[in-house]
PDB file of N, CA and C in Angstrom:
ATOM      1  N   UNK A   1     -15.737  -2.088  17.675  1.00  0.00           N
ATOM      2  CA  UNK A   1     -15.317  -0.872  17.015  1.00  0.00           C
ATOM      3  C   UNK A   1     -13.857  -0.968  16.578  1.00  0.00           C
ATOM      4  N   UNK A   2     -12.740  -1.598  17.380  1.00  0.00           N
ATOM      5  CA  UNK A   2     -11.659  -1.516  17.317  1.00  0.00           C
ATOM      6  C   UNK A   2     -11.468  -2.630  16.180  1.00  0.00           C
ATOM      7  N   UNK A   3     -11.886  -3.874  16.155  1.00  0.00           N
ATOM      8  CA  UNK A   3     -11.727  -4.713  15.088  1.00  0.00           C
ATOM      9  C   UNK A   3     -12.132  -4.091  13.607  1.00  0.00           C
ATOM     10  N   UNK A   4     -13.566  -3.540  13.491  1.00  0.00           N
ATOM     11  CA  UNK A   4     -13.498  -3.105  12.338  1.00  0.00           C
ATOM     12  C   UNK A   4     -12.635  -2.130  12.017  1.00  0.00           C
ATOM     13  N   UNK A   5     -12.375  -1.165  12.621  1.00  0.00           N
ATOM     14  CA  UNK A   5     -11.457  -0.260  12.192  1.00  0.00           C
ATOM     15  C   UNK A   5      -9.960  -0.778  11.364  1.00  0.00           C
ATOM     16  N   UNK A   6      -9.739  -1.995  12.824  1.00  0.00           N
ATOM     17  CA  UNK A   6      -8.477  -2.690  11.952  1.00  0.00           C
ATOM     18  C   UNK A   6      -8.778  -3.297  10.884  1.00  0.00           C
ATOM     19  N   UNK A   7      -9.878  -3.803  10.432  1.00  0.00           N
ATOM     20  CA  UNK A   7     -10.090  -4.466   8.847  1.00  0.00           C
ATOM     21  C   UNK A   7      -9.971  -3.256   8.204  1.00  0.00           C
ATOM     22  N   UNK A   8     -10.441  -2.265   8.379  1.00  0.00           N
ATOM     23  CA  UNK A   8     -10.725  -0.946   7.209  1.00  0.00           C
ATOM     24  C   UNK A   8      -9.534  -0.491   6.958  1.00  0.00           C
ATOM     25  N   UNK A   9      -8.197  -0.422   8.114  1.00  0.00           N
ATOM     26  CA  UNK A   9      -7.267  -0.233   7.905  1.00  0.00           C
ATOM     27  C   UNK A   9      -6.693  -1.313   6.777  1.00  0.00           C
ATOM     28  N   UNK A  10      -6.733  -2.791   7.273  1.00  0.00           N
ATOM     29  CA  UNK A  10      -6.111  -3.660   6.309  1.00  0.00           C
ATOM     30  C   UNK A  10      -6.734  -3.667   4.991  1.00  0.00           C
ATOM     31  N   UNK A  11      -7.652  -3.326   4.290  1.00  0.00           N
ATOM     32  CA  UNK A  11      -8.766  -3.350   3.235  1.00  0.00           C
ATOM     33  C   UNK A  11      -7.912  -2.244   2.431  1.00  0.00           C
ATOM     34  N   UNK A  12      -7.963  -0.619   3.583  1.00  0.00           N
ATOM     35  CA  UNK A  12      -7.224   0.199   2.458  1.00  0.00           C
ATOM     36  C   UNK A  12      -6.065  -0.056   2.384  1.00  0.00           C
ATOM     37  N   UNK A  13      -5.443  -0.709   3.115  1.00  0.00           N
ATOM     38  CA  UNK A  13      -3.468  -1.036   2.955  1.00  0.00           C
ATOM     39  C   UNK A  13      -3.832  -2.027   1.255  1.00  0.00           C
ATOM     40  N   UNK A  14      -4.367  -3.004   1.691  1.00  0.00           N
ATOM     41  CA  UNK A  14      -4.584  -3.634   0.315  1.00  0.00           C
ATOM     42  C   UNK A  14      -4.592  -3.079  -0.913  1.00  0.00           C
ATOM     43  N   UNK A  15      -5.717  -2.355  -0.907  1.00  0.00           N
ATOM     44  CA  UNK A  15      -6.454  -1.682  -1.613  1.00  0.00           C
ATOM     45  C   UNK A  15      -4.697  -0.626  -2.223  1.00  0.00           C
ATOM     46  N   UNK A  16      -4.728   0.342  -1.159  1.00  0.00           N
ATOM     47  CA  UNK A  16      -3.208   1.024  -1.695  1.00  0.00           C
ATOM     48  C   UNK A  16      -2.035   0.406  -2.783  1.00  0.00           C
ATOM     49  N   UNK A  17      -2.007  -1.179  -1.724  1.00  0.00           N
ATOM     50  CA  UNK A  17      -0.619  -1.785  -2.749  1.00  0.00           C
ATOM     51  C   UNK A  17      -1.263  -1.781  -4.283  1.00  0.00           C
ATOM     52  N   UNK A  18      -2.221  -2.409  -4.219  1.00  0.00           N
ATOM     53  CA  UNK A  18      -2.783  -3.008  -5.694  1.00  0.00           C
ATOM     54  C   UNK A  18      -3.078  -1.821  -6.308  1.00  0.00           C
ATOM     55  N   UNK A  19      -2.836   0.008  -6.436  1.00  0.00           N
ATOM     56  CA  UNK A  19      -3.348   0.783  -7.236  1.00  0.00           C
ATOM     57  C   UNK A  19      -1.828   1.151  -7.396  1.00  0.00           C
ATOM     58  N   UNK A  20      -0.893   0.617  -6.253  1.00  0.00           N
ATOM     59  CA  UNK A  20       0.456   0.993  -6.465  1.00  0.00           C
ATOM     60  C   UNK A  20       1.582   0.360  -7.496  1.00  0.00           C
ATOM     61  N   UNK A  21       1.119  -1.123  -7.330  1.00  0.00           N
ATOM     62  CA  UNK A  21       1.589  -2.238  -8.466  1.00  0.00           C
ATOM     63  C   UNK A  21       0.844  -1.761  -9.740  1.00  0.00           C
ATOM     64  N   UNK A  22      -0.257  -0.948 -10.061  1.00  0.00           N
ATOM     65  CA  UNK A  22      -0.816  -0.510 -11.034  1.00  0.00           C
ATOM     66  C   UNK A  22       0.014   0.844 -11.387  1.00  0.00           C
ATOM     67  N   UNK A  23       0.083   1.421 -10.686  1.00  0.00           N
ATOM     68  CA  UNK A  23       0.355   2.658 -11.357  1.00  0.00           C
ATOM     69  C   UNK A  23       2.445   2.299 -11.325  1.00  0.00           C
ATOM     70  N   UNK A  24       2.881   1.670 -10.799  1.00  0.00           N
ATOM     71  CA  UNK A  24       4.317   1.384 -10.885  1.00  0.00           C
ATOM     72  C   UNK A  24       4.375   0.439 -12.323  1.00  0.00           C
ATOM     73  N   UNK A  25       3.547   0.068 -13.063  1.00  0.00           N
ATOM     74  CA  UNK A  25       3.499  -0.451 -14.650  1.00  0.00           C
ATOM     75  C   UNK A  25       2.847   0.352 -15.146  1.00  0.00           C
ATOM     76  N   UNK A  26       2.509   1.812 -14.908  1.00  0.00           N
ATOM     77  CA  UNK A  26       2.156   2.640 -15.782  1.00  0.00           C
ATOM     78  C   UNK A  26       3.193   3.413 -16.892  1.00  0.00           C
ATOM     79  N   UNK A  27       2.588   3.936 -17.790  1.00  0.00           N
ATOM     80  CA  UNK A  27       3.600   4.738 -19.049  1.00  0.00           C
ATOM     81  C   UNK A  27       4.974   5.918 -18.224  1.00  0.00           C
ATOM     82  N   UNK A  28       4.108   6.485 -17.380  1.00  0.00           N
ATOM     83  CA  UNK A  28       4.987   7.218 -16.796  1.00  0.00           C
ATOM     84  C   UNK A  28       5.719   7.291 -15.610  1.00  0.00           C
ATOM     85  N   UNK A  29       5.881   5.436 -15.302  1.00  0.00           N
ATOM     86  CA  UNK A  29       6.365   5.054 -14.267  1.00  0.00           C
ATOM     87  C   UNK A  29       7.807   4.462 -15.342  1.00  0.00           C
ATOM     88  N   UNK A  30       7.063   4.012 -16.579  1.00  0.00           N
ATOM     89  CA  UNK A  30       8.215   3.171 -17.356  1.00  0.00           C
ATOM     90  C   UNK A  30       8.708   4.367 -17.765  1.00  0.00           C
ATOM     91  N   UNK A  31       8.730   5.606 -17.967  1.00  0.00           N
ATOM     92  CA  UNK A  31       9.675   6.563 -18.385  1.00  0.00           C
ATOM     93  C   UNK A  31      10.609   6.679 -17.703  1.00  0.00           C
ATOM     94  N   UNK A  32      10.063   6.933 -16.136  1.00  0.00           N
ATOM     95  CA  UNK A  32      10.551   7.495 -14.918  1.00  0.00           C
ATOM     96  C   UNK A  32      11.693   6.472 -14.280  1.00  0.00           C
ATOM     97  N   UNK A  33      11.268   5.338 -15.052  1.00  0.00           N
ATOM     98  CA  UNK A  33      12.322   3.593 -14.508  1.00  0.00           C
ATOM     99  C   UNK A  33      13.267   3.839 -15.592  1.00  0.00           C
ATOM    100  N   UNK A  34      13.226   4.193 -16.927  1.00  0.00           N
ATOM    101  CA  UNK A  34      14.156   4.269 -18.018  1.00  0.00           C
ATOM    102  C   UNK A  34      15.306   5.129 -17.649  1.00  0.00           C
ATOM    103  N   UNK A  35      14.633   6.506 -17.291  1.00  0.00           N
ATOM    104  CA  UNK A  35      15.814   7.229 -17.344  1.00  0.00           C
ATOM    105  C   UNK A  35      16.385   7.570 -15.694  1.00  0.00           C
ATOM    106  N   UNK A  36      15.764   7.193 -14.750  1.00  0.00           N
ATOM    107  CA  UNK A  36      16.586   6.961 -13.365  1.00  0.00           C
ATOM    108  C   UNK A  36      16.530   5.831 -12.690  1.00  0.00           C
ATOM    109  N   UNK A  37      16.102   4.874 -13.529  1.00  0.00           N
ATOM    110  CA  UNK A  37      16.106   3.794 -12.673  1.00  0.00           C
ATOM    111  C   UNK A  37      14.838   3.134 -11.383  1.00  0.00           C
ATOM    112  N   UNK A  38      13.950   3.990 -11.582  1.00  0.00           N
ATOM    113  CA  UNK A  38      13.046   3.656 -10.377  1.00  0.00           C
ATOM    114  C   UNK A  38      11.873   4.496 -10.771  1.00  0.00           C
ATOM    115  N   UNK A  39      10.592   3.437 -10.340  1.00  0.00           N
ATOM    116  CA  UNK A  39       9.519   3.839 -10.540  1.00  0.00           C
ATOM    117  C   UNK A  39       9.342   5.269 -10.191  1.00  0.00           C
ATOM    118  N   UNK A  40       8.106   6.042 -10.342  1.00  0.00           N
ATOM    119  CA  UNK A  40       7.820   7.097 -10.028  1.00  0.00           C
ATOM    120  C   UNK A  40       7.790   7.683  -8.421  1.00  0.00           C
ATOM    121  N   UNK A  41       8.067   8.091  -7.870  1.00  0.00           N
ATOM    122  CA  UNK A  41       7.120   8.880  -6.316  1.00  0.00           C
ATOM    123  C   UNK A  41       6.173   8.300  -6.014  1.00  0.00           C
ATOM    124  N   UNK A  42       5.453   8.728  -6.314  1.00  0.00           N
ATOM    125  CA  UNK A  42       4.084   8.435  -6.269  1.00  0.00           C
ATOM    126  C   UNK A  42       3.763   7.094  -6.569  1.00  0.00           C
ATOM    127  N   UNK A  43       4.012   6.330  -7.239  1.00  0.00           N
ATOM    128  CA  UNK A  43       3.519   4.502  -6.675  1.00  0.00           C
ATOM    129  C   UNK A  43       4.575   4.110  -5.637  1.00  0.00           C
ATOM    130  N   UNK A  44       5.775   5.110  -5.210  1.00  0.00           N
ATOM    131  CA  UNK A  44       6.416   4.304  -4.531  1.00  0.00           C
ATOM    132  C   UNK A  44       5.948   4.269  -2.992  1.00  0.00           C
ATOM    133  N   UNK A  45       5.235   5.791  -2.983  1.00  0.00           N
ATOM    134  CA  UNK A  45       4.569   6.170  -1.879  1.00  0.00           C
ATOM    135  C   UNK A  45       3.036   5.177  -1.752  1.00  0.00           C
ATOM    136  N   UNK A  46       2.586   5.086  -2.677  1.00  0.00           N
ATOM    137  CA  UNK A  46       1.620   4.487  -2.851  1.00  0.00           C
ATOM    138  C   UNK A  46       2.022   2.639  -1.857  1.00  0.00           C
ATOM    139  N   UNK A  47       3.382   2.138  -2.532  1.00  0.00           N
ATOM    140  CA  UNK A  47       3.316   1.044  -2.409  1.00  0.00           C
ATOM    141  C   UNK A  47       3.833   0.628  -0.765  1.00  0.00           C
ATOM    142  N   UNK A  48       4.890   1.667  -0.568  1.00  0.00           N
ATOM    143  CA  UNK A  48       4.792   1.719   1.026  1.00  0.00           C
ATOM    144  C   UNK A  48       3.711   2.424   2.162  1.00  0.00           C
ATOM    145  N   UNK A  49       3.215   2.922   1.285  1.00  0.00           N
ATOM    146  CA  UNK A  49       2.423   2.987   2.832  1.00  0.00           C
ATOM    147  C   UNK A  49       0.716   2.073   2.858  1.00  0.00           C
ATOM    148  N   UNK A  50       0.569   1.506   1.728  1.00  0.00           N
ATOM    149  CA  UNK A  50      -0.034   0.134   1.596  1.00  0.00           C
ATOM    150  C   UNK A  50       0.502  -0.872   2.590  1.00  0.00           C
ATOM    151  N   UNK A  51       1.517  -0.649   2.136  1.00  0.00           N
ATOM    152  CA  UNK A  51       2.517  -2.136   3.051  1.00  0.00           C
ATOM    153  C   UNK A  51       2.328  -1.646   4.732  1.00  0.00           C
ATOM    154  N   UNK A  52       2.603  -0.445   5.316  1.00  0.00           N
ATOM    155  CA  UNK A  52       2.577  -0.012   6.787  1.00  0.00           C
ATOM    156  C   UNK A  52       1.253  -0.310   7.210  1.00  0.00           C
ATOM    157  N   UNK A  53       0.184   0.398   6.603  1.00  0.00           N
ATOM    158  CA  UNK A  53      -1.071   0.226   6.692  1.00  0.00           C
ATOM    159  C   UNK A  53      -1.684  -1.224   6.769  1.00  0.00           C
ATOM    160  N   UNK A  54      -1.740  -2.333   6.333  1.00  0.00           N
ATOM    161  CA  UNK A  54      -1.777  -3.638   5.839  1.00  0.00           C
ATOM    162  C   UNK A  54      -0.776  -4.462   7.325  1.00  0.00           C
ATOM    163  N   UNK A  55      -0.173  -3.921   7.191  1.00  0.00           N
ATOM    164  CA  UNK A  55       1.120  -4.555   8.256  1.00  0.00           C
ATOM    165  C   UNK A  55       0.271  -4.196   9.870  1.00  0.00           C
ATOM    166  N   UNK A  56       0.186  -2.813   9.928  1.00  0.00           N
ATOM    167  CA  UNK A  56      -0.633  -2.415  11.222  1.00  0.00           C
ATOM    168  C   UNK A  56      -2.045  -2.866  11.580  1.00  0.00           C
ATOM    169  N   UNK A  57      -2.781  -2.927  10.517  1.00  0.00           N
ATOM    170  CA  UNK A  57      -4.059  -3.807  10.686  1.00  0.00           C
ATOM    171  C   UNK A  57      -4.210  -4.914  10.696  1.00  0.00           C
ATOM    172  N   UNK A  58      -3.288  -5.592  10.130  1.00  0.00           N
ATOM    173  CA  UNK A  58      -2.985  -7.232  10.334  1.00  0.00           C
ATOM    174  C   UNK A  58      -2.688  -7.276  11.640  1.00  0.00           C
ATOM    175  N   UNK A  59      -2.210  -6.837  12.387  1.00  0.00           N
ATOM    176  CA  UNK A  59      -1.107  -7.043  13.817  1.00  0.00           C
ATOM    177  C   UNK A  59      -2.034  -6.718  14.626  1.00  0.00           C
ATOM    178  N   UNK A  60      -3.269  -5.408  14.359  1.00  0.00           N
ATOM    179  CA  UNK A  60      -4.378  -5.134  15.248  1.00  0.00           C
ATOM    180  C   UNK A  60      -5.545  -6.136  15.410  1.00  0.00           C
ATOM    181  N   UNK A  61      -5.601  -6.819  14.399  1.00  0.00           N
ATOM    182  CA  UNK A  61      -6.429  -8.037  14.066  1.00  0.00           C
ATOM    183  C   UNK A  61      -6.150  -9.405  14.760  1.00  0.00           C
ATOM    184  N   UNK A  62      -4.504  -9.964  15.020  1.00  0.00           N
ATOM    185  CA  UNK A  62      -4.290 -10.500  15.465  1.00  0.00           C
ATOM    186  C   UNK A  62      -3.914 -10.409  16.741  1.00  0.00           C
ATOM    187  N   UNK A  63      -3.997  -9.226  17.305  1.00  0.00           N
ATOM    188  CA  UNK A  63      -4.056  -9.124  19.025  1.00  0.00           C
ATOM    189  C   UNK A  63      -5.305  -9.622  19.753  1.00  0.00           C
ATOM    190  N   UNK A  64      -6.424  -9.396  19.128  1.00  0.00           N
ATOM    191  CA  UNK A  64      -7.457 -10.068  19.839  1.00  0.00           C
ATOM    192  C   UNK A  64      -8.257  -9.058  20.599  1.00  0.00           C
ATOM    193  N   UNK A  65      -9.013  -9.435  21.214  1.00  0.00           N
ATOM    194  CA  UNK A  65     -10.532  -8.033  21.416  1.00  0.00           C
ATOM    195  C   UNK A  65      -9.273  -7.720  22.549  1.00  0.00           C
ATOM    196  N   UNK A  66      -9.542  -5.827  22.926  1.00  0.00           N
ATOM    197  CA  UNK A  66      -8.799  -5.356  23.847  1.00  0.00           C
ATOM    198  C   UNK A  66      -9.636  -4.546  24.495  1.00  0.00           C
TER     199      UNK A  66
END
């Protein structure tokens, strides 16, 4: 139970970054980079908590059955 959970965790961390690298090359990410300098909110949120998520299920994966 505990292993899959940690894949499902790492699957959606994945899953998160890659809609986050998508939407951070979107039209209204390149507006939002033009005139302040930095992608939008929202892929940035997107792209960190991909990364936490991904990071925590990797680490649950590599602890080993508990």
């Amino acid at each position: 139970m505990a292993r899959s959970f940690s894949l499902a965790m790492l699957v959606g961390g994945i899953v998160l970054v890659v809609f986050g690298f998508a939407d951070a090359s979107s039209l209204s990410s390149d507006f939002s980079h033009l005139f302040t300098g930095f992608p939008t909110d929202r892929s940035m949120w997107m792209l960190a908590a991909g990364a936490v998520l991904s990071a925590i299920g990797l680490a649950r994966l590599g602890q080993g059955p508990t």
